[in-house]
C-alpha atoms as a PDB file:
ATOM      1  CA  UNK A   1     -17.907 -20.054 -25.979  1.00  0.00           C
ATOM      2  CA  UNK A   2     -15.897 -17.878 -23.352  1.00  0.00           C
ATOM      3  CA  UNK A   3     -12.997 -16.217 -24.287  1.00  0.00           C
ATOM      4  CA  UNK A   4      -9.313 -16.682 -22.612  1.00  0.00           C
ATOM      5  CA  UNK A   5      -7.717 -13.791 -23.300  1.00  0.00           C
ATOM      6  CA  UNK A   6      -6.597 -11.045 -20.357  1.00  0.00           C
ATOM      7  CA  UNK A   7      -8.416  -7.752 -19.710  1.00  0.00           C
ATOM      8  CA  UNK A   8      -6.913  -4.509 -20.109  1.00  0.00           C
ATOM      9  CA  UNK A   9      -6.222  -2.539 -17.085  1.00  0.00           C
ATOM     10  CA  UNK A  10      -6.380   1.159 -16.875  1.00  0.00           C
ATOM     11  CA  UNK A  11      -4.398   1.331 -13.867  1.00  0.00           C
ATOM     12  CA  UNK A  12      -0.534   0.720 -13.799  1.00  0.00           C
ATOM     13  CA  UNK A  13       0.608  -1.460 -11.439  1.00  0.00           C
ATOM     14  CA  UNK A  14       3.202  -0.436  -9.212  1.00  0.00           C
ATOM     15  CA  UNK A  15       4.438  -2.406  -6.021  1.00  0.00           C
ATOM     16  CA  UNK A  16       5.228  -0.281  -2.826  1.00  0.00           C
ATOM     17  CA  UNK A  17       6.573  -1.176   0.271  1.00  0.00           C
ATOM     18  CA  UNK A  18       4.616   0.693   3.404  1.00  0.00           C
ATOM     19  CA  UNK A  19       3.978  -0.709   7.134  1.00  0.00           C
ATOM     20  CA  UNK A  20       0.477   1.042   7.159  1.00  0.00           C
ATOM     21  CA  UNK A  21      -2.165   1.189   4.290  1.00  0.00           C
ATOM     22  CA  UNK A  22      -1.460   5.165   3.609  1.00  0.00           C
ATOM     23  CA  UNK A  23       1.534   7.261   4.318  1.00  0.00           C
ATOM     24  CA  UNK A  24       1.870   7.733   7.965  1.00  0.00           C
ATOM     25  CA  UNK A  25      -0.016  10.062   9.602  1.00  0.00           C
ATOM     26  CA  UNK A  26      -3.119   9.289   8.859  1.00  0.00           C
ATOM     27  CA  UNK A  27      -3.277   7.084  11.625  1.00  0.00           C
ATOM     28  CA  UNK A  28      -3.344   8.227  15.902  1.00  0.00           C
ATOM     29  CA  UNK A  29      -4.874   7.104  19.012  1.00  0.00           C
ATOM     30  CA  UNK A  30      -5.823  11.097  19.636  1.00  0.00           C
ATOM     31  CA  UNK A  31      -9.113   9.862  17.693  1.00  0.00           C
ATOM     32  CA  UNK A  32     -10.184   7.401  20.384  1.00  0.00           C
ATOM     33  CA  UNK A  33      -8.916   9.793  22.735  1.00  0.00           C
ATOM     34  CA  UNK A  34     -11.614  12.543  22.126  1.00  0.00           C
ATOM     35  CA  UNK A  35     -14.579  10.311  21.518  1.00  0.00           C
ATOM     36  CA  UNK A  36     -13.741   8.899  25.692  1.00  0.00           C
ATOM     37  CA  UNK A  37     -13.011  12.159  26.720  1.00  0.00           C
ATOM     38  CA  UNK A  38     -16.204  13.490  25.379  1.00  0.00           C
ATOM     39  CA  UNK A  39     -18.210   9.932  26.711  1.00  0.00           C
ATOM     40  CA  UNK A  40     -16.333  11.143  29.966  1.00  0.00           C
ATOM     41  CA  UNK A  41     -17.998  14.788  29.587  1.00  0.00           C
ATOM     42  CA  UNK A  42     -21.492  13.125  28.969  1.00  0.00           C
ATOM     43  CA  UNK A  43     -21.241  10.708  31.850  1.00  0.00           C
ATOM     44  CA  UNK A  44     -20.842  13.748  34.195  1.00  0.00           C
ATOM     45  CA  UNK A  45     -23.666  15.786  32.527  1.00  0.00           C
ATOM     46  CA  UNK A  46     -26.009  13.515  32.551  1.00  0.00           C
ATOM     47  CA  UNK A  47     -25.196  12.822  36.576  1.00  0.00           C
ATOM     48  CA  UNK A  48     -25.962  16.452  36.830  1.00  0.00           C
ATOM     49  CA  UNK A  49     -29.572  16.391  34.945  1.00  0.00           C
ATOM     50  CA  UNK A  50     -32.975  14.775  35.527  1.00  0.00           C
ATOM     51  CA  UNK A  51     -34.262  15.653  32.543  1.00  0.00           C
ATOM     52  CA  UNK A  52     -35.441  11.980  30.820  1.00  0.00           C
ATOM     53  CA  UNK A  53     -35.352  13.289  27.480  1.00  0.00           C
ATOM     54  CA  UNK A  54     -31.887  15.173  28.196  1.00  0.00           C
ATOM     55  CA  UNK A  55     -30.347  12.023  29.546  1.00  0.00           C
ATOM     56  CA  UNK A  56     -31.732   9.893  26.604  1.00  0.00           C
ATOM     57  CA  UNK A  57     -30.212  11.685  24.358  1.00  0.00           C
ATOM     58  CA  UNK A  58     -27.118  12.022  26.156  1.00  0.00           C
ATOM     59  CA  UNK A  59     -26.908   8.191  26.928  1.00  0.00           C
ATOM     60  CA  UNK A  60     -27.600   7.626  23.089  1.00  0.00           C
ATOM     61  CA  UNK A  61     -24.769   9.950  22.435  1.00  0.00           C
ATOM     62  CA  UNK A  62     -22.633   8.443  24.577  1.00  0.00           C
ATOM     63  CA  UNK A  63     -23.351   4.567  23.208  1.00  0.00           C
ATOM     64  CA  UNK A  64     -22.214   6.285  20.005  1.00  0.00           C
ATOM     65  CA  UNK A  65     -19.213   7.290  21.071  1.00  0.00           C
ATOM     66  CA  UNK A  66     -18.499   4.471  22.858  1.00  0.00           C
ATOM     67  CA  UNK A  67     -18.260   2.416  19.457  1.00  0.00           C
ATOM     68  CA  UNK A  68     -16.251   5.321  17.653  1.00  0.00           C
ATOM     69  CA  UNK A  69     -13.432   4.550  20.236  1.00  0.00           C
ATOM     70  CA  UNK A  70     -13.534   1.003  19.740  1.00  0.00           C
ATOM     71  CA  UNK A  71     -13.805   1.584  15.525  1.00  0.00           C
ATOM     72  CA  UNK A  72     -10.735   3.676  15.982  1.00  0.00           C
ATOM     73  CA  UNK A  73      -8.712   1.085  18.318  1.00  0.00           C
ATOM     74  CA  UNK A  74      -9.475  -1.532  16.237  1.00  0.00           C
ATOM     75  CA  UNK A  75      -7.933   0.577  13.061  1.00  0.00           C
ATOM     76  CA  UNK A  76      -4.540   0.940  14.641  1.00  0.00           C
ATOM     77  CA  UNK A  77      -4.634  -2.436  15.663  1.00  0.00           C
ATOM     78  CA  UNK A  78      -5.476  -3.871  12.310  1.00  0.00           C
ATOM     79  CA  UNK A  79      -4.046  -1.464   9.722  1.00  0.00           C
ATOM     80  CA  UNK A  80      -1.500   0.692  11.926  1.00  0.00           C
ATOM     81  CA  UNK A  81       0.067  -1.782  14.094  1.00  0.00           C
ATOM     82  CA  UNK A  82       2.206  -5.021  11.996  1.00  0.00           C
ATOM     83  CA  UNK A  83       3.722  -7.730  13.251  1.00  0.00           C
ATOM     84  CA  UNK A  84       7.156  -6.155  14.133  1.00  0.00           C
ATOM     85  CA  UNK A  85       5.083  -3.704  16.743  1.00  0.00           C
ATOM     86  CA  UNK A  86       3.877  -6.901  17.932  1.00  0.00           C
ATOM     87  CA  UNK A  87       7.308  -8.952  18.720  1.00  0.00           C
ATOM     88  CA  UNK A  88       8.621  -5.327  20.088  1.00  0.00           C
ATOM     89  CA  UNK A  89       5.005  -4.580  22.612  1.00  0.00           C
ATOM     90  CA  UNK A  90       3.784  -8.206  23.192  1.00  0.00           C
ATOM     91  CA  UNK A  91       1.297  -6.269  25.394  1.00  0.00           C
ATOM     92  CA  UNK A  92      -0.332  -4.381  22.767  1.00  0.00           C
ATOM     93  CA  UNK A  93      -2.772  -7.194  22.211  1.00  0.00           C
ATOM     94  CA  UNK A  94      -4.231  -7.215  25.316  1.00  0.00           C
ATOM     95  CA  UNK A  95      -4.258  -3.938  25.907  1.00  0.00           C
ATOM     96  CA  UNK A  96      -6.018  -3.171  22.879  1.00  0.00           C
ATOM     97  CA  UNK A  97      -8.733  -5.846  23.469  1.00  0.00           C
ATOM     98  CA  UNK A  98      -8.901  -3.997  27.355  1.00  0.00           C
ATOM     99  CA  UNK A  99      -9.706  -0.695  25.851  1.00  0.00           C
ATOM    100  CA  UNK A 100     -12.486  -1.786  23.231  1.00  0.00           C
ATOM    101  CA  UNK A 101     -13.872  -3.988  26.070  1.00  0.00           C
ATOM    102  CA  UNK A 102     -13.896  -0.976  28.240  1.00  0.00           C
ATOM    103  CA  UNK A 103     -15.339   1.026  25.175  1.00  0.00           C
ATOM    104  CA  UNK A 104     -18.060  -1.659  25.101  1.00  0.00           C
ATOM    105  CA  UNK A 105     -21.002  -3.311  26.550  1.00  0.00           C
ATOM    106  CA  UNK A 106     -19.530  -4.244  30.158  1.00  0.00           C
ATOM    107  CA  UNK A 107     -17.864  -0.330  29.927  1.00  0.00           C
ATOM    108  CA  UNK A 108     -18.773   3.339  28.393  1.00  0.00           C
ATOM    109  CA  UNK A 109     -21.002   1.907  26.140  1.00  0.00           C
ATOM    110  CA  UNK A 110     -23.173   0.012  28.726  1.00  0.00           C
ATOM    111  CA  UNK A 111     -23.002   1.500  32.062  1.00  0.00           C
ATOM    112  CA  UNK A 112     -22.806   5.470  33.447  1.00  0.00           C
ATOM    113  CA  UNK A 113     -19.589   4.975  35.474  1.00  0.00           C
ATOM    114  CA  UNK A 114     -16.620   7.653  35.497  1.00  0.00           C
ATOM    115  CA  UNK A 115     -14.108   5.351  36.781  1.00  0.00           C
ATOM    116  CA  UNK A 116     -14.807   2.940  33.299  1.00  0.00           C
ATOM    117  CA  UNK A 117     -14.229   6.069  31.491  1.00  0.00           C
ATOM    118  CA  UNK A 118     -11.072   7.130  33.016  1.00  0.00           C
ATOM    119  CA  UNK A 119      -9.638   3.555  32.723  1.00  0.00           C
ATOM    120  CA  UNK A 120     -10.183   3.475  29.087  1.00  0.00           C
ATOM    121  CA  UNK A 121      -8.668   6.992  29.095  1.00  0.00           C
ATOM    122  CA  UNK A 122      -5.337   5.504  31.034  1.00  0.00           C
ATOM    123  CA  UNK A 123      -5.764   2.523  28.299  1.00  0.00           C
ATOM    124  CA  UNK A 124      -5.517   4.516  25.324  1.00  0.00           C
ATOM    125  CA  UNK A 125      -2.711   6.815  27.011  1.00  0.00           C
ATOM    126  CA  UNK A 126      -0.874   2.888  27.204  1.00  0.00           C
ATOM    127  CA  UNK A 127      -1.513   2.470  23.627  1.00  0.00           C
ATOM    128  CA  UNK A 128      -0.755   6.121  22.506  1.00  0.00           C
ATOM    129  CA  UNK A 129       2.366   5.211  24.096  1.00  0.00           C
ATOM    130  CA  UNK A 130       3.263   2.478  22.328  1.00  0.00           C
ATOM    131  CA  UNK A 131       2.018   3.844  19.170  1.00  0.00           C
ATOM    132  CA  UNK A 132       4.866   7.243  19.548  1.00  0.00           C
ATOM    133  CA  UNK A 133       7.144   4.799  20.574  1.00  0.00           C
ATOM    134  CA  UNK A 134       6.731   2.932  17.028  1.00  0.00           C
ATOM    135  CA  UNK A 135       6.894   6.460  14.969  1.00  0.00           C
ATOM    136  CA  UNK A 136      10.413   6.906  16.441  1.00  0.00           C
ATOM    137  CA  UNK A 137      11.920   4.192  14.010  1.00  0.00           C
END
């Protein structure tokens, strides 16, 4: 026969009131920034090498990199960002969905083309925008 009765907790329960999941600061768009500058360093090297293994590597490191910027988008989006940010940038978005697709298969992640890389750089300079905007109040 199972038992009703409620489990002990060794945890207190306290409710807090936060817009993002930690105190702020742990959050910034300076994260996706260095993973596309650094896809943006490794596009240029491996123009300048004909090494095959080199330019595996490189391309391998680069495909990494690729999905760090979009893992770090997507964690402003969906923990940093809340629906006030929203209502007040009804751009962000679309411009965050831009920059992961430009992070992605059809951009840094799947081709070896500088001008993808520095549009995803102008896209996250959009979204850092946005994001120092929201820190102001």
């Amino acid at each position: 026969m199972r038992s009703e009765r409620p489990m002990l907790s060794l945890f207190r329960v306290t409710d807090v009131s936060a817009h993002c999941d930690l105190p702020c600061g742990v959050y910034d768009p300076a994260q996706a920034r260095i993973e596309a500058e650094s896809i943006k360093a490794i596009i240029a090297k491996v123009a300048d090498n004909d090494d095959p293994d080199f330019r595996t590597r490189a391309i391998l490191i680069k495909e990494q990199r690729s999905e760090l910027v979009k893992h770090h988008l997507w964690v402003l989006w969906t923990d940093y960002f809340k629906p006030p940010h929203f209502e007040k940038f009804p751009q962000l978005h679309t411009l965050v969905n831009e920059a992961t697709k430009l992070a992605g298969a059809s951009g840094t992640k799947g081709e070896l083309d500088a001008a993808k890389a520095d549009e995803l750089l102008a896209k996250i300079d959009e979204i850092d925008a946005i994001f120092k905007e929201t820190k102001k109040g």
